[in-house]
C-alpha atoms as a PDB file:
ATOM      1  CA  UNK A   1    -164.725 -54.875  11.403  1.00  0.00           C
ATOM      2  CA  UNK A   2    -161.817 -54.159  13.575  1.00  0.00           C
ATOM      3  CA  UNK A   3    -159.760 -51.319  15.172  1.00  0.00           C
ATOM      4  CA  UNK A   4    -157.195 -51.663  12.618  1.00  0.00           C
ATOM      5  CA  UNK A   5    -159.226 -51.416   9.495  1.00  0.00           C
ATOM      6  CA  UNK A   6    -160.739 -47.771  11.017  1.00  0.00           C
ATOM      7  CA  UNK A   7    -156.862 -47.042  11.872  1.00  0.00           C
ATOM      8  CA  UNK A   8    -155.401 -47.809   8.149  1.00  0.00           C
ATOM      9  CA  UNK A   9    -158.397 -45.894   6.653  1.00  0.00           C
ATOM     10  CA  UNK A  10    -157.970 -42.822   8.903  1.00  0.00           C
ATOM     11  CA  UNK A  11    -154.392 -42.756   7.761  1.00  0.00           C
ATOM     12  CA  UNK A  12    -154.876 -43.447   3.958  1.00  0.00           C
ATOM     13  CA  UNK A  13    -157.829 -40.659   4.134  1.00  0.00           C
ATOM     14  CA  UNK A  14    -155.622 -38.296   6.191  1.00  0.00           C
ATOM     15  CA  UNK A  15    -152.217 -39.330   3.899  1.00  0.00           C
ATOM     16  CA  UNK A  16    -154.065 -38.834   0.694  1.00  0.00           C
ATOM     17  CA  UNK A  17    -152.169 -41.528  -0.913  1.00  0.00           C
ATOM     18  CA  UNK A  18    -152.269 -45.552  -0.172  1.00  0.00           C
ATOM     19  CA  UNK A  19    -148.089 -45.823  -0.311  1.00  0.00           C
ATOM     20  CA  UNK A  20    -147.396 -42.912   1.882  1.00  0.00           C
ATOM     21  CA  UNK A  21    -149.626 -44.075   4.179  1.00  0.00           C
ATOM     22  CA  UNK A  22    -148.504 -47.652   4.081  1.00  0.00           C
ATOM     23  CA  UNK A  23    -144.531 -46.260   4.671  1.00  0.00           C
ATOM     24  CA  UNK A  24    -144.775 -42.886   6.877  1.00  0.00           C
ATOM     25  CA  UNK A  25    -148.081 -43.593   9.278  1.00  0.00           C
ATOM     26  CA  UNK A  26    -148.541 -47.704   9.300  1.00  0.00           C
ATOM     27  CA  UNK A  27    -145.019 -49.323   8.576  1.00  0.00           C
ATOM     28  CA  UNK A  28    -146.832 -52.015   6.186  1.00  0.00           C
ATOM     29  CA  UNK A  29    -146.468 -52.981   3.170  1.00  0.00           C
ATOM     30  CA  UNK A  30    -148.577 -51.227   0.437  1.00  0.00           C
ATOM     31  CA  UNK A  31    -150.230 -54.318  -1.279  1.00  0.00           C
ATOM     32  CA  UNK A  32    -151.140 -54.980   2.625  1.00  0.00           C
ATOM     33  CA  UNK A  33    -152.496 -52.275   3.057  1.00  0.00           C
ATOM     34  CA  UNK A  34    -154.999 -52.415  -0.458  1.00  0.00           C
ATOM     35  CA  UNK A  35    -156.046 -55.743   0.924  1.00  0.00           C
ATOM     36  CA  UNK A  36    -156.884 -53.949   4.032  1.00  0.00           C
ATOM     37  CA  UNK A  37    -159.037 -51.197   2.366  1.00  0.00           C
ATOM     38  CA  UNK A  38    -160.693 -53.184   0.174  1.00  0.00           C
ATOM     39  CA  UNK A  39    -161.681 -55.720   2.905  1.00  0.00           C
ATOM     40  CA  UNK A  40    -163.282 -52.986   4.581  1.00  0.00           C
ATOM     41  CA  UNK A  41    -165.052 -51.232   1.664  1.00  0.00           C
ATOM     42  CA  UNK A  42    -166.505 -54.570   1.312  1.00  0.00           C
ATOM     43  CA  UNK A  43    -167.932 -54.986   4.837  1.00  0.00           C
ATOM     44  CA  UNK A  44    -169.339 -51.782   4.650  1.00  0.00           C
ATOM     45  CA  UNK A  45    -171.019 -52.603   1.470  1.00  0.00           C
ATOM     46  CA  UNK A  46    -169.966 -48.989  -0.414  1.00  0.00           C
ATOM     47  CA  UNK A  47    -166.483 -47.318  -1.811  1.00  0.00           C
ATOM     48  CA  UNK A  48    -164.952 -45.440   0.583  1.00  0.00           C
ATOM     49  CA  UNK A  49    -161.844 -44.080  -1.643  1.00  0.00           C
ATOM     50  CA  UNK A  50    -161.659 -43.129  -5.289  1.00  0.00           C
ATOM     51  CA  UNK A  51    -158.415 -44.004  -6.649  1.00  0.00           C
ATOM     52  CA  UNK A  52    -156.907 -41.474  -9.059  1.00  0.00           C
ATOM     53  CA  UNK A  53    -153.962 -40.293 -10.785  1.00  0.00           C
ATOM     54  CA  UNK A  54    -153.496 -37.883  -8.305  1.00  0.00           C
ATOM     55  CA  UNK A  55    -153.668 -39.850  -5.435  1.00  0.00           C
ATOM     56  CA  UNK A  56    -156.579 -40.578  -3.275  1.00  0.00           C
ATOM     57  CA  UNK A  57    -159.548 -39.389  -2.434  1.00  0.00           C
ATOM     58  CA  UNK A  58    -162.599 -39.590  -0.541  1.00  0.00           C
ATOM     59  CA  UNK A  59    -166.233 -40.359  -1.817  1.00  0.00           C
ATOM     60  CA  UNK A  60    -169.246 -39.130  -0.366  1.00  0.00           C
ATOM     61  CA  UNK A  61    -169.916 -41.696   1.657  1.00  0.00           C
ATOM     62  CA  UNK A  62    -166.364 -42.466   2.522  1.00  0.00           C
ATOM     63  CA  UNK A  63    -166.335 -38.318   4.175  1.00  0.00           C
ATOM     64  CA  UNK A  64    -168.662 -39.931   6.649  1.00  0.00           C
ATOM     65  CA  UNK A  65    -167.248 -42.767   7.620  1.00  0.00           C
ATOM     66  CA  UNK A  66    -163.916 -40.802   8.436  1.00  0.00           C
ATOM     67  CA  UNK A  67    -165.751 -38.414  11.230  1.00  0.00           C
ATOM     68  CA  UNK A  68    -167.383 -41.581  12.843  1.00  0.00           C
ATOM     69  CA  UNK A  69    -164.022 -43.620  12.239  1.00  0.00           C
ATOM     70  CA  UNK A  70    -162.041 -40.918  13.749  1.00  0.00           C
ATOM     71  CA  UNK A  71    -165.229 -40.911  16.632  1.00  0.00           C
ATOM     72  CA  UNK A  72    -164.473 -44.552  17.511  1.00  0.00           C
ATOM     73  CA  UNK A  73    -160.313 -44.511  18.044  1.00  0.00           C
ATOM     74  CA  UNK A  74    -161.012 -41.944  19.832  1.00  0.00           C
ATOM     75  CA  UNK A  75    -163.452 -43.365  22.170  1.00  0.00           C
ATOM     76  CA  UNK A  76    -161.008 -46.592  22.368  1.00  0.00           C
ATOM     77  CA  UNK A  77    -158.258 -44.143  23.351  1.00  0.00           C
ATOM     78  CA  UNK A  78    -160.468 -42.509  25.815  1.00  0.00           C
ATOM     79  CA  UNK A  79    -161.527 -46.133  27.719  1.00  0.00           C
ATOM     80  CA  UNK A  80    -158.248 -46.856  28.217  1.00  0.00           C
ATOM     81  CA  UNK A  81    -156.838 -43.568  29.450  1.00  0.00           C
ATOM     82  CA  UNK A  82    -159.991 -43.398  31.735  1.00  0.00           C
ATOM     83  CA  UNK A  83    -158.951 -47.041  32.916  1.00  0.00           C
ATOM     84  CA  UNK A  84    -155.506 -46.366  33.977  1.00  0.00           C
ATOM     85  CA  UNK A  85    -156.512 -43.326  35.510  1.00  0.00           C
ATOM     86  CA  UNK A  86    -158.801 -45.165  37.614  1.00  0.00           C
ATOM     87  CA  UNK A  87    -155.650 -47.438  39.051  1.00  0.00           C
ATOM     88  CA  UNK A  88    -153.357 -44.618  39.721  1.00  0.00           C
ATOM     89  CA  UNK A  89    -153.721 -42.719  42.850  1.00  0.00           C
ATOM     90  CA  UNK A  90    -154.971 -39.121  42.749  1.00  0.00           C
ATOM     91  CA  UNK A  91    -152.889 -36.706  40.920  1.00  0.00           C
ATOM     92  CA  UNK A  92    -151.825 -33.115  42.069  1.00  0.00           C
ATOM     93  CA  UNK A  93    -151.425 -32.035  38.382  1.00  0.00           C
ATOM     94  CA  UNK A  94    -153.591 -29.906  36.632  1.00  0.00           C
ATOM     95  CA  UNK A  95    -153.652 -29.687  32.714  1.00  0.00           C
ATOM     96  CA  UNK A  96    -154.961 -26.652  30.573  1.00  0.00           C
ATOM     97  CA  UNK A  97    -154.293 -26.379  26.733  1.00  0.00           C
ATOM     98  CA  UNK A  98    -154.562 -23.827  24.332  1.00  0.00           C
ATOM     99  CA  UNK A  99    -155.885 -22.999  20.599  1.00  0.00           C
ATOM    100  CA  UNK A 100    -152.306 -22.534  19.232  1.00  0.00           C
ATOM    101  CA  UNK A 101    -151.626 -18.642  20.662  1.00  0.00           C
ATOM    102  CA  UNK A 102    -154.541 -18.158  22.612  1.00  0.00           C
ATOM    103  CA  UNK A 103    -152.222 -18.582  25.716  1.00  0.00           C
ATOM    104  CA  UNK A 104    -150.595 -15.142  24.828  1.00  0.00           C
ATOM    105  CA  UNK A 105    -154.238 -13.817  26.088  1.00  0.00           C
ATOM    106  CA  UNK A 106    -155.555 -16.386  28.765  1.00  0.00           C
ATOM    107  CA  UNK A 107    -152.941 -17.795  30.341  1.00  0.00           C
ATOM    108  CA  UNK A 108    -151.762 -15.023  32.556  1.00  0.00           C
ATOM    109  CA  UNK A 109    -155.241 -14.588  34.186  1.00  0.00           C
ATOM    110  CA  UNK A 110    -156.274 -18.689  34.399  1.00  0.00           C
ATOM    111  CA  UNK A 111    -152.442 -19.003  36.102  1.00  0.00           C
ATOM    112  CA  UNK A 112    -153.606 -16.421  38.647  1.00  0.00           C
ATOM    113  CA  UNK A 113    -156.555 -17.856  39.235  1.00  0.00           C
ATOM    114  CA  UNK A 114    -155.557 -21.500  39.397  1.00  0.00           C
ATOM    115  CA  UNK A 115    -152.656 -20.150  41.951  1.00  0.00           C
ATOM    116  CA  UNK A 116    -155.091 -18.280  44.037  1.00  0.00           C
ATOM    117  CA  UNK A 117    -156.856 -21.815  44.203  1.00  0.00           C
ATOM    118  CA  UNK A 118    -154.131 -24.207  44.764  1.00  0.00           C
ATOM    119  CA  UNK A 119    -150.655 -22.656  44.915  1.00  0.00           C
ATOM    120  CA  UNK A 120    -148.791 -25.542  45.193  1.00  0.00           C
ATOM    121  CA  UNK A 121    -150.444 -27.444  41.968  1.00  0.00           C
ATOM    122  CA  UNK A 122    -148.305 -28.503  38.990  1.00  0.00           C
ATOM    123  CA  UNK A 123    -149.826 -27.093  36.186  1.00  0.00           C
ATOM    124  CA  UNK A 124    -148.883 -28.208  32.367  1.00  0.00           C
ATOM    125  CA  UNK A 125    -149.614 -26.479  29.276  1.00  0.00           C
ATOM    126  CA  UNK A 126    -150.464 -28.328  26.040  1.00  0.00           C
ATOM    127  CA  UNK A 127    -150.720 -25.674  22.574  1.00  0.00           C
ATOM    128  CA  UNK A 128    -152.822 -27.747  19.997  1.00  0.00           C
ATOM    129  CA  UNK A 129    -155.404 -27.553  17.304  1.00  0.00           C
ATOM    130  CA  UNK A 130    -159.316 -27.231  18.391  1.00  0.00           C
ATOM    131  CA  UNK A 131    -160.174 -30.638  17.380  1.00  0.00           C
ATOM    132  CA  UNK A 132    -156.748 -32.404  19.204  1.00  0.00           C
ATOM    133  CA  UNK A 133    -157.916 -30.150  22.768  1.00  0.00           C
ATOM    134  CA  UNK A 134    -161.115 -31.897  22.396  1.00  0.00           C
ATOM    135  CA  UNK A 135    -159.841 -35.119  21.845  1.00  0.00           C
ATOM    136  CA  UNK A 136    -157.334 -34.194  24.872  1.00  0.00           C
ATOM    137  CA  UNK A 137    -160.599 -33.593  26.886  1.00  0.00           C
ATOM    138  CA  UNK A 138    -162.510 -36.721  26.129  1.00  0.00           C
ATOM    139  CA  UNK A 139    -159.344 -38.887  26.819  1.00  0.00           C
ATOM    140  CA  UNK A 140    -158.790 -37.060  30.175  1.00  0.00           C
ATOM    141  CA  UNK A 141    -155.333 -35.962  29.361  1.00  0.00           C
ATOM    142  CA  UNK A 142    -156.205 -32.620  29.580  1.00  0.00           C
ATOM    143  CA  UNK A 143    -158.456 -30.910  32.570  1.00  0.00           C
ATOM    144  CA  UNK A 144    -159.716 -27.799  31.083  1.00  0.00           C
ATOM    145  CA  UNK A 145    -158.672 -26.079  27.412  1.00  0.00           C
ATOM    146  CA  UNK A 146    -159.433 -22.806  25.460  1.00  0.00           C
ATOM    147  CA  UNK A 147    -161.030 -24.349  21.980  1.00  0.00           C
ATOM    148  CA  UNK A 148    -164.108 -24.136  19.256  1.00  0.00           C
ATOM    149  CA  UNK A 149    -166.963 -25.472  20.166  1.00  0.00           C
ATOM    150  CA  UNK A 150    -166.311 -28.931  18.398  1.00  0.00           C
ATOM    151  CA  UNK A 151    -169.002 -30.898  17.398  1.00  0.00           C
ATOM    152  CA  UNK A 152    -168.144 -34.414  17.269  1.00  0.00           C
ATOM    153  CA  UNK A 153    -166.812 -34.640  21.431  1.00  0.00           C
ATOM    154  CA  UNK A 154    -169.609 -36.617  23.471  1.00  0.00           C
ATOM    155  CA  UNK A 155    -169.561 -35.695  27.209  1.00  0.00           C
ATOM    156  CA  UNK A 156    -167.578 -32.346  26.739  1.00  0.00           C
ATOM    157  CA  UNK A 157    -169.544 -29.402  27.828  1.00  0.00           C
ATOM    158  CA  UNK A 158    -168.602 -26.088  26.726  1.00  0.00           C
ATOM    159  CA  UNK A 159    -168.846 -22.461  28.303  1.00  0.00           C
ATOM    160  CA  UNK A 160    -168.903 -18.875  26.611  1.00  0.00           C
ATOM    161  CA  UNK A 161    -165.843 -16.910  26.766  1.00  0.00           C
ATOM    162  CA  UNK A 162    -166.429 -14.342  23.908  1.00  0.00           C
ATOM    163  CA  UNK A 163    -166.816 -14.181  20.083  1.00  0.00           C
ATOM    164  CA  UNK A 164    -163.280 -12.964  18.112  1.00  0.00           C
ATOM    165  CA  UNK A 165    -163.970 -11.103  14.730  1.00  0.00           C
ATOM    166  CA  UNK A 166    -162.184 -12.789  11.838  1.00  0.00           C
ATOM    167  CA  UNK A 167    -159.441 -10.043   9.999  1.00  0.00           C
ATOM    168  CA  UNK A 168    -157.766 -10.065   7.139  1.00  0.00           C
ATOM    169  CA  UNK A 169    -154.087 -10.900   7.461  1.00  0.00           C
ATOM    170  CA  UNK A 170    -151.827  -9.958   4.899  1.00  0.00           C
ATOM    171  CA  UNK A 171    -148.080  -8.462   4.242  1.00  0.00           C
ATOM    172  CA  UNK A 172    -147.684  -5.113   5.159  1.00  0.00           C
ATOM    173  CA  UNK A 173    -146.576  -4.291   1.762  1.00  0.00           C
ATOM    174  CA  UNK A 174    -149.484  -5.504  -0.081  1.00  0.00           C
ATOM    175  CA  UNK A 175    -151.786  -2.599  -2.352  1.00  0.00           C
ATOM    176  CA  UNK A 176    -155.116  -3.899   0.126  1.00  0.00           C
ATOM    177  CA  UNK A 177    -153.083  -2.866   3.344  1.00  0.00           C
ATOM    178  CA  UNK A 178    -153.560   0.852   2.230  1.00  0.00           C
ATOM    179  CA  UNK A 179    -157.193   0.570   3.227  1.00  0.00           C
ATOM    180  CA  UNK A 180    -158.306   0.761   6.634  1.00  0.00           C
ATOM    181  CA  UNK A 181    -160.878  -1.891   5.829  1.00  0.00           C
ATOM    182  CA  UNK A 182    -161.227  -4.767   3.127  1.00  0.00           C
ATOM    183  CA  UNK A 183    -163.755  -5.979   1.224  1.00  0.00           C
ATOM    184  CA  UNK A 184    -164.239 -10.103   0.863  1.00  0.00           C
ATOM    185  CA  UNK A 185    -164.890  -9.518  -2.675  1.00  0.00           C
ATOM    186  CA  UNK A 186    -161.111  -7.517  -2.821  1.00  0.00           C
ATOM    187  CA  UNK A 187    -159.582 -11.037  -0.939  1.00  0.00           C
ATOM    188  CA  UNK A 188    -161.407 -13.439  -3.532  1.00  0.00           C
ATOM    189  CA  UNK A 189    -159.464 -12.071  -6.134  1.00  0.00           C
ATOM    190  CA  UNK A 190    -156.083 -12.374  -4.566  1.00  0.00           C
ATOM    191  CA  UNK A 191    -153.709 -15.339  -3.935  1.00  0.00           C
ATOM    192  CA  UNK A 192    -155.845 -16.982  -1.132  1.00  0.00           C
ATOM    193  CA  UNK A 193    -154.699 -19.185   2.264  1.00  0.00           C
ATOM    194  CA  UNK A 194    -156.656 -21.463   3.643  1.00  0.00           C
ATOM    195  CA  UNK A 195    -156.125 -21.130   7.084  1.00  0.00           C
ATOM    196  CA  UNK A 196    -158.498 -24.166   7.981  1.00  0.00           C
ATOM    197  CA  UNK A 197    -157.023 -27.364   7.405  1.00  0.00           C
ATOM    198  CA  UNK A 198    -157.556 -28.648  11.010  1.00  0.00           C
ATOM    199  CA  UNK A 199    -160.151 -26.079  12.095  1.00  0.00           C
ATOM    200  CA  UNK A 200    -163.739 -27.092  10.964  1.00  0.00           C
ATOM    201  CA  UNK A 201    -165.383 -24.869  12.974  1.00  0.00           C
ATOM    202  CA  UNK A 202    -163.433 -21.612  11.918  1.00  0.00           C
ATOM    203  CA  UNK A 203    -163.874 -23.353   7.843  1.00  0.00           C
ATOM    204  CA  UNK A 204    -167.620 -23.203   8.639  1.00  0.00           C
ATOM    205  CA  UNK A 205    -168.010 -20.076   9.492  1.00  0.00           C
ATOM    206  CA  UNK A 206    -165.273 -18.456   6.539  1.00  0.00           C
ATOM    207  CA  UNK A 207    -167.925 -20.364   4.047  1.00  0.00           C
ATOM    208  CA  UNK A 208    -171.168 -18.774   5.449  1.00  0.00           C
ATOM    209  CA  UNK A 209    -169.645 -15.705   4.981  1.00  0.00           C
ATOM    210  CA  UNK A 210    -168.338 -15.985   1.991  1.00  0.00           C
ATOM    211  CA  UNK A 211    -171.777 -18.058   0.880  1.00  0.00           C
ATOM    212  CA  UNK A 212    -173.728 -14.948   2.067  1.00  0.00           C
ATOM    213  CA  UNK A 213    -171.276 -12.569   0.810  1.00  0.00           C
ATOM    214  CA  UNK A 214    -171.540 -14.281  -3.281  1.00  0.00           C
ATOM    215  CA  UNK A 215    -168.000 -14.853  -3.279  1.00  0.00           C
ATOM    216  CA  UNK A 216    -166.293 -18.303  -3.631  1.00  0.00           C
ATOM    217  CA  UNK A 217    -162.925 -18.443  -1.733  1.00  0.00           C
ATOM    218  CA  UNK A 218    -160.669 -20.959  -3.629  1.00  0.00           C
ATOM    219  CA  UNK A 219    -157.536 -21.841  -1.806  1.00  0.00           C
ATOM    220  CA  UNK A 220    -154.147 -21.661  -3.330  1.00  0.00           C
ATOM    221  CA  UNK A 221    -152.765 -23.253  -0.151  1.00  0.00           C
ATOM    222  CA  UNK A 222    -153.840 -24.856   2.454  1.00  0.00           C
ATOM    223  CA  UNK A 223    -152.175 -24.026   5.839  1.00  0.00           C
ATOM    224  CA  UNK A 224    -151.729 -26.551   8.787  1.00  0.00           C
ATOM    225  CA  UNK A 225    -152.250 -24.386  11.696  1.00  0.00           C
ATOM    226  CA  UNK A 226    -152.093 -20.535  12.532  1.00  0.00           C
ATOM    227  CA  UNK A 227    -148.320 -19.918  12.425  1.00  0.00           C
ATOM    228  CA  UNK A 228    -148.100 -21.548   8.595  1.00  0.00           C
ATOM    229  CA  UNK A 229    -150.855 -19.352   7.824  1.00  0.00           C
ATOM    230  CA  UNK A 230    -148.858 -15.956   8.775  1.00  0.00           C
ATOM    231  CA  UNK A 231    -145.303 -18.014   7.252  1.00  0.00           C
ATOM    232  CA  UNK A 232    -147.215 -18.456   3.252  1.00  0.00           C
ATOM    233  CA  UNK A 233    -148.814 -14.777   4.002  1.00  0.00           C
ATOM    234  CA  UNK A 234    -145.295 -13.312   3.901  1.00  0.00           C
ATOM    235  CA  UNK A 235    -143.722 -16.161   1.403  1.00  0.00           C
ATOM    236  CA  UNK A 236    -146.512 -15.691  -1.600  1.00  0.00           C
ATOM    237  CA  UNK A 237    -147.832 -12.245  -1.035  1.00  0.00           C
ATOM    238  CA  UNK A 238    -151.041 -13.837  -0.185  1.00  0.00           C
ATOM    239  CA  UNK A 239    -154.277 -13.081   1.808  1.00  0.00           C
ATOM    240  CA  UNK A 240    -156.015 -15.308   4.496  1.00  0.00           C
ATOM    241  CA  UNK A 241    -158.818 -14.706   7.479  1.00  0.00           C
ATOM    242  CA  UNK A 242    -157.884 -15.474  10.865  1.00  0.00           C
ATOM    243  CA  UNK A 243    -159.689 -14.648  14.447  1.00  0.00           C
ATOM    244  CA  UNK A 244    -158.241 -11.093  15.686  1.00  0.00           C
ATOM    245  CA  UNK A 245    -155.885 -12.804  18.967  1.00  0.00           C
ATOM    246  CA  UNK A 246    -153.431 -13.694  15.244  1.00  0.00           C
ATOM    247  CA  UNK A 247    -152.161  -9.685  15.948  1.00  0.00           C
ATOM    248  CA  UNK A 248    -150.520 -10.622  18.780  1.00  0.00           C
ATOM    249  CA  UNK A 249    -148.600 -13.142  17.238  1.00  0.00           C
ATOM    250  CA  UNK A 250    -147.585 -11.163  14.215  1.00  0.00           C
ATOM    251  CA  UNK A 251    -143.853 -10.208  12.803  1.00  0.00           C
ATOM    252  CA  UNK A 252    -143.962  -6.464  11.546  1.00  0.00           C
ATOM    253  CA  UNK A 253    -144.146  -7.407   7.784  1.00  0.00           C
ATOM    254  CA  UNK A 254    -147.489  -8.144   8.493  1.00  0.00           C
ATOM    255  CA  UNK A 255    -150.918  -6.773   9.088  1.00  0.00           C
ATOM    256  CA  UNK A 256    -154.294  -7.343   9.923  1.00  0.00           C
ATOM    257  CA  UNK A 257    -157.019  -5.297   8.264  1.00  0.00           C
ATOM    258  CA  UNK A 258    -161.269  -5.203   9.496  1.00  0.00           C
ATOM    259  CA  UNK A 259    -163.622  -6.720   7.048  1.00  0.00           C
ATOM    260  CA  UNK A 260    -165.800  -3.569   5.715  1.00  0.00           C
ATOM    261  CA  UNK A 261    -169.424  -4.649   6.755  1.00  0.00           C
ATOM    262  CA  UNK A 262    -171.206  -7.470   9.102  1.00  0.00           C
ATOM    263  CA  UNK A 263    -167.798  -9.153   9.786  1.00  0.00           C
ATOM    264  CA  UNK A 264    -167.934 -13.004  10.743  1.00  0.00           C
ATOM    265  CA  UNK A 265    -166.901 -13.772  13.903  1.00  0.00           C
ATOM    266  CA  UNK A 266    -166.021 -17.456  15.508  1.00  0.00           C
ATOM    267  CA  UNK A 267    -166.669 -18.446  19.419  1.00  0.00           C
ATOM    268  CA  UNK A 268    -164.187 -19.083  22.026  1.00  0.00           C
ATOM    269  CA  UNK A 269    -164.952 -21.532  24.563  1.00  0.00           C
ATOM    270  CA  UNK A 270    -163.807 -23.397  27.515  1.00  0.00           C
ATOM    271  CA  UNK A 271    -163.884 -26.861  27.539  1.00  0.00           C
ATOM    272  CA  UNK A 272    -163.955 -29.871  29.891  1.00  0.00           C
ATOM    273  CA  UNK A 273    -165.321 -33.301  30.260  1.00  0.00           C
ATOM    274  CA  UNK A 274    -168.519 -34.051  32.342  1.00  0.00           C
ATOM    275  CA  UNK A 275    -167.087 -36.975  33.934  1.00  0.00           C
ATOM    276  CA  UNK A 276    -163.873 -35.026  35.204  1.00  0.00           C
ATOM    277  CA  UNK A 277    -164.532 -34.906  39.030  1.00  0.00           C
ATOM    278  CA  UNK A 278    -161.823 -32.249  39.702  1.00  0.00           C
ATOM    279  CA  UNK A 279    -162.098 -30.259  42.568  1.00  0.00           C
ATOM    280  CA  UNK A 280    -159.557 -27.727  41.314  1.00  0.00           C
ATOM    281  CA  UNK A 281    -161.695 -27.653  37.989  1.00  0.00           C
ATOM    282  CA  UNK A 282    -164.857 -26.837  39.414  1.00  0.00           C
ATOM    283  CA  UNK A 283    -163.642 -24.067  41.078  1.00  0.00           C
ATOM    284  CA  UNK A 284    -161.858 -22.886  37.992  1.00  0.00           C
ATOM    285  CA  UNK A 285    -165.458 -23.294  36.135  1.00  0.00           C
ATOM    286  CA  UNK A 286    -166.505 -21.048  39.113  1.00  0.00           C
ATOM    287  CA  UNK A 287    -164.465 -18.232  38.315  1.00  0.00           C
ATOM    288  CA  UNK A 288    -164.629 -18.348  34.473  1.00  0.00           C
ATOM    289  CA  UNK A 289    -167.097 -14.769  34.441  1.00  0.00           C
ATOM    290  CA  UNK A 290    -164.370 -13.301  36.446  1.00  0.00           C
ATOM    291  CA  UNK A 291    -161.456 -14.873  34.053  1.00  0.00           C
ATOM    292  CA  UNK A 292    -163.375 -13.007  31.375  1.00  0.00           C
ATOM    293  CA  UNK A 293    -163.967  -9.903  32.429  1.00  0.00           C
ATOM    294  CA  UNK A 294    -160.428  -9.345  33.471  1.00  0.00           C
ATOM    295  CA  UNK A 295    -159.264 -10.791  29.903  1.00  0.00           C
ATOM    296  CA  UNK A 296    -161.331  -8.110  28.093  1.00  0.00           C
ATOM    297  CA  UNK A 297    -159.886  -5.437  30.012  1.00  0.00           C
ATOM    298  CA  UNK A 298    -156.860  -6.084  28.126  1.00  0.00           C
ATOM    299  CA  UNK A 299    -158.404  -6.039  24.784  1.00  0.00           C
ATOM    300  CA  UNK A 300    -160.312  -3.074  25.327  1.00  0.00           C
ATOM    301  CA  UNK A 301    -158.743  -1.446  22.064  1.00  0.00           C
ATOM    302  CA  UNK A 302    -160.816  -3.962  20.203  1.00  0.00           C
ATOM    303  CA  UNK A 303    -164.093  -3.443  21.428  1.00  0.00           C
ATOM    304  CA  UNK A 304    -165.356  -6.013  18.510  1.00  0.00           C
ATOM    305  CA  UNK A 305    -164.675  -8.641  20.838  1.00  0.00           C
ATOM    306  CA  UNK A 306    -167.015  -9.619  23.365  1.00  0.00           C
END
């Protein structure tokens, strides 16, 4: 098996379909590319993809293989970023990356703090999805970030920040937005957005709650990241559940609304990699209990987070 077998199946699986894969993601042909597939389905000794007339998709066993096939380019990518860091001299740089919005709430305070530290450091800022920050992490690329406690990241370790409350989100003209809180039951029977396409650990906790709730959530669309989300809430009238921080990033014609009830809520963490010998980032990990106390004093209106 080689690297470029797990790369064409992570694209066909992520692509859904073998010719836009082969033209938008590979630059092959697509006969190539079927050859490719199949050679691997064979050395693994089970189907991977189940061709249709809708395109592709995954079997069983083939959901599987993606995680660890993902797993593995990523570790690649992570050798040889951790190699050519090892040859260049020591930088002065410091990187930090956010959940998509969460630097509207932590960035302020981890600037002061990282200033306080070192106030001549160059510090970048990277806005991503949970899982990409914790690829970021394991490649080195990025010193510190604000994430989900991801699952599949050997030699990350993760700290508490605080737990967010997921809301409703919906237009401000919609009949549910007359009620000060909503029921899940009420959202199940609207226009629904997924709001989890590359967030597994925010999809795992909407389907506990809806599992313990009795209610199956069926998406009419599937959103790829926070600010698509908000966009199809105002374009098709719909509904979708996001962490609370989403109110700060929201245009007037839409609103966020409590869940009536035991309301799920999703944890923030910080991230980094064991192996990351920072001196700046150790003392950044020191001062993450004051980083959160001052954060909360700014979102003491929502005393649901903490």
């Amino acid at each position: 098996m080689e690297l470029r077998h797990l790369r064409y199946f992570v694209a066909v699986a992520e692509e859904g379909s073998l010719t836009n894969a082969a033209e938008r993601r590979l630059h092959t042909a697509q006969p190539s590319l079927s050859r490719q597939i199949r050679d691997l389905e064979i050395e693994v000794g089970v189907p991977l993809l189940e061709r249709g007339a809708r395109g592709i998709s995954l079997t069983a066993a083939g959901r599987i293989f993606l995680d660890h096939a993902r797993l593995a380019l990523l570790q690649v990518e992570a050798a040889g970023e951790a190699a050519r860091r090892a040859a260049r001299p020591e930088k002065r740089g410091f990187n930090i990356g956010f959940l998509a919005g969460q630097e509207l709430v932590w960035l302020p305070e981890a600037l002061r703090i990282l200033r306080a530290e070192q106030p001549d450091i160059e510090i970048a800022l990277a806005s991503q999805s949970s899982p990409e920050l914790a690829g970021a992490l394991m490649r080195g690329t990025v010193d510190v970030a604000f994430l989900r406690r991801e699952k599949e990241a050997p030699g990350i370790a993760f700290k508490h920040l605080m737990r967010e409350p997921l809301v409703a989100v919906l237009s401000a003209d919609h009949p549910l937005a007359a009620q000060k809180t909503v029921r899940i039951q009420d959202l199940a029977k609207e226009t629904y957005i997924s709001p989890t396409r590359v967030a597994p650990a925010l999809k795992k906790v909407i389907e506990n709650y809806a599992a313990a709730s009795g209610v199956a959530l069926k998406a009419d669309y599937d959103a790829e990241n926070l600010s698509s989300a908000v966009s199809l809430v105002t374009s098709t009238g719909g509904v979708t559940l996001l962490p609370l921080y989403v109110k700060l990033m929201l245009p007037p014609s839409v609103v966020i609304r409590p869940l009536r009830g035991d309301a799920p809520a999703i944890e923030l963490v910080l991230g980094y990699s064991r192996s990351n010998m920072s001196a700046l980032l150790k003392r950044f990990l020191a001062s993450t209990d004051q980083l959160v106390a001052r954060v909360s004093k700014t979102w003491a209106e929502f005393p649901s987070m903490t």
